[in-house]
C-alpha atoms as a PDB file:
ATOM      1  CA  UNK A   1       1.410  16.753  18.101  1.00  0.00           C
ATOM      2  CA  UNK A   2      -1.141  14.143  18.130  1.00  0.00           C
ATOM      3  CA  UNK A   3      -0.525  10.520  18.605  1.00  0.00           C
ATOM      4  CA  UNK A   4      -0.543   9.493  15.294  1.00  0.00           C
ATOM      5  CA  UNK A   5       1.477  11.962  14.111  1.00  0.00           C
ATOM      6  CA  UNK A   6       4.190  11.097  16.612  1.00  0.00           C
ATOM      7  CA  UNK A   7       4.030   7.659  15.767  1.00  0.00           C
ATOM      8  CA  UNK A   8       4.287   8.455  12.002  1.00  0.00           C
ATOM      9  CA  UNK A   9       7.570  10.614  12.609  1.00  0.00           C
ATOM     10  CA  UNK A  10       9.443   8.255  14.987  1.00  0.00           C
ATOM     11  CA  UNK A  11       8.551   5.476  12.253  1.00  0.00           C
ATOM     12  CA  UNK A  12       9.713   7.784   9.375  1.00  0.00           C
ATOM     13  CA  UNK A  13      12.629   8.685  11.433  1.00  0.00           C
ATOM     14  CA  UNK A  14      13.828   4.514  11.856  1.00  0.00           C
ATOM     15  CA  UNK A  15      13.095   4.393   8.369  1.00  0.00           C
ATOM     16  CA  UNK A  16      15.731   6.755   7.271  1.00  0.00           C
ATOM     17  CA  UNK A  17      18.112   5.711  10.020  1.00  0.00           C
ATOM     18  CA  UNK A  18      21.262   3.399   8.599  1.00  0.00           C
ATOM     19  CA  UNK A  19      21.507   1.907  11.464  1.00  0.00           C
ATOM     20  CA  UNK A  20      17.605   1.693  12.012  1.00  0.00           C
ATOM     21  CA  UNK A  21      15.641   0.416   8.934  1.00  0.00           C
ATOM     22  CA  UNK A  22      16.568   2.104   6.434  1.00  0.00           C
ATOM     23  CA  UNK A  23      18.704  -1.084   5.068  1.00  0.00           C
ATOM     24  CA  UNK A  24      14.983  -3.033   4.830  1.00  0.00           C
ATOM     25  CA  UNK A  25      12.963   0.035   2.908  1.00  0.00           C
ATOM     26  CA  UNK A  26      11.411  -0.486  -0.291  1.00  0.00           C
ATOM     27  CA  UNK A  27       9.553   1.648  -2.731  1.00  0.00           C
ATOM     28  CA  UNK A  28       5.899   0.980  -3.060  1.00  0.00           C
ATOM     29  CA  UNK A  29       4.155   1.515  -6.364  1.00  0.00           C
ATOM     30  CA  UNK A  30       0.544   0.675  -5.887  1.00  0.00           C
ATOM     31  CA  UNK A  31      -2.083   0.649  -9.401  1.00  0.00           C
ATOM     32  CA  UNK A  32      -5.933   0.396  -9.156  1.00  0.00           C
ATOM     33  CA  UNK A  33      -7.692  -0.294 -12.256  1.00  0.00           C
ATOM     34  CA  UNK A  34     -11.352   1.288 -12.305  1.00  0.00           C
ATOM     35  CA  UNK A  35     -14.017  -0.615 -14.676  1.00  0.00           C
ATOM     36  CA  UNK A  36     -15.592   1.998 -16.437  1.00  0.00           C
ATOM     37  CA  UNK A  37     -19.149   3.054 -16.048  1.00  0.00           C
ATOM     38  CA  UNK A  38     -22.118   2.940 -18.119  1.00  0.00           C
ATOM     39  CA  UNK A  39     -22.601   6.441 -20.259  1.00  0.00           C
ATOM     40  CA  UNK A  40     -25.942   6.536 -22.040  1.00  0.00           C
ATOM     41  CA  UNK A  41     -24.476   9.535 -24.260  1.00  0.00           C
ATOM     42  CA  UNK A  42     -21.924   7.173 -25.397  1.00  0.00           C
ATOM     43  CA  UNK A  43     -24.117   4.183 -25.750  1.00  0.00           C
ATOM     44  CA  UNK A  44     -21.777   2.179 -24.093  1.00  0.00           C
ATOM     45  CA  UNK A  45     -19.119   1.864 -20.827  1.00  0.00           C
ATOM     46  CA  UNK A  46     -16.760   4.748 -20.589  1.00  0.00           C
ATOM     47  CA  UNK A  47     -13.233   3.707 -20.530  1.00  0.00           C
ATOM     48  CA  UNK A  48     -11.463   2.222 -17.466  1.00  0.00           C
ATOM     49  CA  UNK A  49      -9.232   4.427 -15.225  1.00  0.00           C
ATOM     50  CA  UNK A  50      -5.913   3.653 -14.150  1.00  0.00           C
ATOM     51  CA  UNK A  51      -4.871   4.936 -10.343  1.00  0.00           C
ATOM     52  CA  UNK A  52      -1.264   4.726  -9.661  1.00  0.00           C
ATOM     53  CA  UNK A  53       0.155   5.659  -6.084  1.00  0.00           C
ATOM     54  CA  UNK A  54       3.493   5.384  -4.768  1.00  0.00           C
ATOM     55  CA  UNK A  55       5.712   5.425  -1.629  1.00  0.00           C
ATOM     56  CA  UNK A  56       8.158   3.251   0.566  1.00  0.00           C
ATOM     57  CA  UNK A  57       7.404   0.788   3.208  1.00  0.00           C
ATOM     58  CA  UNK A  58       8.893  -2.610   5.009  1.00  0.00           C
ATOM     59  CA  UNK A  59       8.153  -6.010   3.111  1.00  0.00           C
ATOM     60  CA  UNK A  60       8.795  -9.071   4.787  1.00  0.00           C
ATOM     61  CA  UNK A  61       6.795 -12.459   5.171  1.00  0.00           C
ATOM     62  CA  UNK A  62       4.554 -13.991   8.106  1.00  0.00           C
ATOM     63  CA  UNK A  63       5.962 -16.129  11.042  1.00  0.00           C
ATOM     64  CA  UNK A  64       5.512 -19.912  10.441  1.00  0.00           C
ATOM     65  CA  UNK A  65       2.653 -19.900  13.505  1.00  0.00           C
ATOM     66  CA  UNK A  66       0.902 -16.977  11.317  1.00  0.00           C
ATOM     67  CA  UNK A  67       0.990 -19.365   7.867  1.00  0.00           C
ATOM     68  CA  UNK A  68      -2.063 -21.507   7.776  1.00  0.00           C
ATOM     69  CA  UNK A  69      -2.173 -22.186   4.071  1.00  0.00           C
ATOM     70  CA  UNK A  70      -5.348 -20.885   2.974  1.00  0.00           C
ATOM     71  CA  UNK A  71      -6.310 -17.368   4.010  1.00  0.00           C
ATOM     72  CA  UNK A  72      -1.996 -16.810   4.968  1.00  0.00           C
ATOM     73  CA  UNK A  73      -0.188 -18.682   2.517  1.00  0.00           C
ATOM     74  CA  UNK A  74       3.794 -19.467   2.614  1.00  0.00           C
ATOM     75  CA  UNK A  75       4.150 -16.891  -0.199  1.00  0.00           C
ATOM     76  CA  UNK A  76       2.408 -14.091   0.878  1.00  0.00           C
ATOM     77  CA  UNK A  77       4.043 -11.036   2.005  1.00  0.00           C
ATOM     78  CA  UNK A  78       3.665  -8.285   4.129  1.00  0.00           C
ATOM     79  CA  UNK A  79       4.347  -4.543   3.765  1.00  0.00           C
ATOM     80  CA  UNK A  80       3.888  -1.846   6.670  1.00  0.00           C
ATOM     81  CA  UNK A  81       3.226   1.562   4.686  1.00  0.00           C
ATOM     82  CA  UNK A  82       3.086   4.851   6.351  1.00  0.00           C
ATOM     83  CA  UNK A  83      -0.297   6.324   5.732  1.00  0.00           C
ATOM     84  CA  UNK A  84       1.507   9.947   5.548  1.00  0.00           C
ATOM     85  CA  UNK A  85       4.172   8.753   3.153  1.00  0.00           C
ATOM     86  CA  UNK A  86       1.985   7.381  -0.161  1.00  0.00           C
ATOM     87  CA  UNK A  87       0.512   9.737  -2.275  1.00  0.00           C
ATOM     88  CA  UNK A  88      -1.975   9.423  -5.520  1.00  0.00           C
ATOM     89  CA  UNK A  89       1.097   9.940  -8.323  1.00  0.00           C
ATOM     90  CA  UNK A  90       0.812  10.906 -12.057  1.00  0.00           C
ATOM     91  CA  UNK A  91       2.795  10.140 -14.811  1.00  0.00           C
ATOM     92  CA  UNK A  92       4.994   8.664 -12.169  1.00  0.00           C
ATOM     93  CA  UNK A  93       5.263  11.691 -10.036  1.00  0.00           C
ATOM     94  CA  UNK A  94       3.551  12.014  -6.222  1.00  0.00           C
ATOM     95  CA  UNK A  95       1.074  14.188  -6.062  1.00  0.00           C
ATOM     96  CA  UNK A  96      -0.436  15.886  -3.002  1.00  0.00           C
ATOM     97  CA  UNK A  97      -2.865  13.698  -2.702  1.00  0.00           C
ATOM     98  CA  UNK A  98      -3.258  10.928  -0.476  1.00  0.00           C
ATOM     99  CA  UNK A  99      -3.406   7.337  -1.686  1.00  0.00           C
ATOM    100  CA  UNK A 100      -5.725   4.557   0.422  1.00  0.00           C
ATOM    101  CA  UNK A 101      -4.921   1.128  -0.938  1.00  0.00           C
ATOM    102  CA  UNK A 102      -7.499  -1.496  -0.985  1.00  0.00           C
ATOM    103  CA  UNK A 103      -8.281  -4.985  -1.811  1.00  0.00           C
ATOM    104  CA  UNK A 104      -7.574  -5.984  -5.360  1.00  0.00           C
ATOM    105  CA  UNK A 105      -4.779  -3.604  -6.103  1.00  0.00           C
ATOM    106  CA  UNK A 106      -1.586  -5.049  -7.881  1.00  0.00           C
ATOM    107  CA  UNK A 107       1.570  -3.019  -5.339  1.00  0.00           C
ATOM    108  CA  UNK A 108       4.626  -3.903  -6.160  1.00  0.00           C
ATOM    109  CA  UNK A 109       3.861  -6.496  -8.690  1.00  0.00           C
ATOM    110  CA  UNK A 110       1.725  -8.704  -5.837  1.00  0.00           C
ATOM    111  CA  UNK A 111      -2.034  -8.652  -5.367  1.00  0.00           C
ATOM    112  CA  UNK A 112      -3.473  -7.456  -1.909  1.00  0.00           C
ATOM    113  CA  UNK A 113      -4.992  -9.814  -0.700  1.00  0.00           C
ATOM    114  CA  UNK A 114      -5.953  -8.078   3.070  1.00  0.00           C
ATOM    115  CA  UNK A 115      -5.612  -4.587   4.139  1.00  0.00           C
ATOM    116  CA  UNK A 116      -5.534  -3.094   7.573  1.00  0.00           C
ATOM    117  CA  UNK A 117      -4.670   0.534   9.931  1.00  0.00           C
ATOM    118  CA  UNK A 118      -3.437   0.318  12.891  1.00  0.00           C
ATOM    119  CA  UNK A 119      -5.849   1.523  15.811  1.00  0.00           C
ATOM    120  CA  UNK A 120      -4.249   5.242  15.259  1.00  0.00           C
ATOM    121  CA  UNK A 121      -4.399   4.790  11.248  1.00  0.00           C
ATOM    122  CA  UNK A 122      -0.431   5.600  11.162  1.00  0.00           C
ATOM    123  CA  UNK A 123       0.154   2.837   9.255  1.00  0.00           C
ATOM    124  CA  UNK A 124      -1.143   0.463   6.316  1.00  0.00           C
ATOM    125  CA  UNK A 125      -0.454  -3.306   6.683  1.00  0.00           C
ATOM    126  CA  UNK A 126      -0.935  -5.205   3.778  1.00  0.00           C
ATOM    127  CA  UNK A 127      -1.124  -8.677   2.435  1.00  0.00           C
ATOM    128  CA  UNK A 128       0.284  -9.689  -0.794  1.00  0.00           C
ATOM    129  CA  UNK A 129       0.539 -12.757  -3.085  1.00  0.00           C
ATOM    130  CA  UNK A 130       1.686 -14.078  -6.533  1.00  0.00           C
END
């Protein structure tokens, strides 16, 4: 077992754990909307996709020294996502499929805002606002 994949099961494990995390996980339901490209057989833009994903992850806010009221706002949140736990989903059901967030999505009803892995990319940190 590899690094990350130790560090993805002892964090999935304190996830679960009632007397770990478990009390602070939330789901995750990312969506992506895709602007649709231009189709000369149509004559026009196709239609735009919708990407849904879902999972769970931790969402709390920044420490006051971390706030500086323009790029980290008093607002903002921040949710740790295990890379191995969100998955592409489909009429609301996972898929097999991986799921990479990015910049611009709406998860959880927030907009990210700033997206990051960790060094072993066992983990998705994300910044969200209103």
């Amino acid at each position: 077992m590899g690094m990350r994949e130790e560090i993805q099961a002892e964090l999935a494990e304190s996830l679960d754990d009632p007397e770990g995390l478990a009390d602070a996980v939330t789901a995750v339901t990312g969506i992506r909307k895709i602007a649709g490209e231009y189709d000369p057989d149509l004559g026009g833009e196709k239609p735009e996709t919708t990407v849904m994903y879902a999972g769970r992850g931790v969402l709390g806010g920044y420490l006051s020294k971390e706030i500086d009221g323009s790029l980290i706002q008093t607002t903002d949140k921040k949710l740790l996502v295990l890379q191995n736990e969100l998955f592409v989903s489909e009429g609301g059901v996972p898929t097999a499929l991986p799921a990479v967030p990015a910049i611009g999505d709406i998860v959880n009803g927030l907009r990210v805002m700033n997206l990051s892995a960790d060094p072993v990319d066992a983990t998705w940190t994300a910044q969200l606002r209103t």
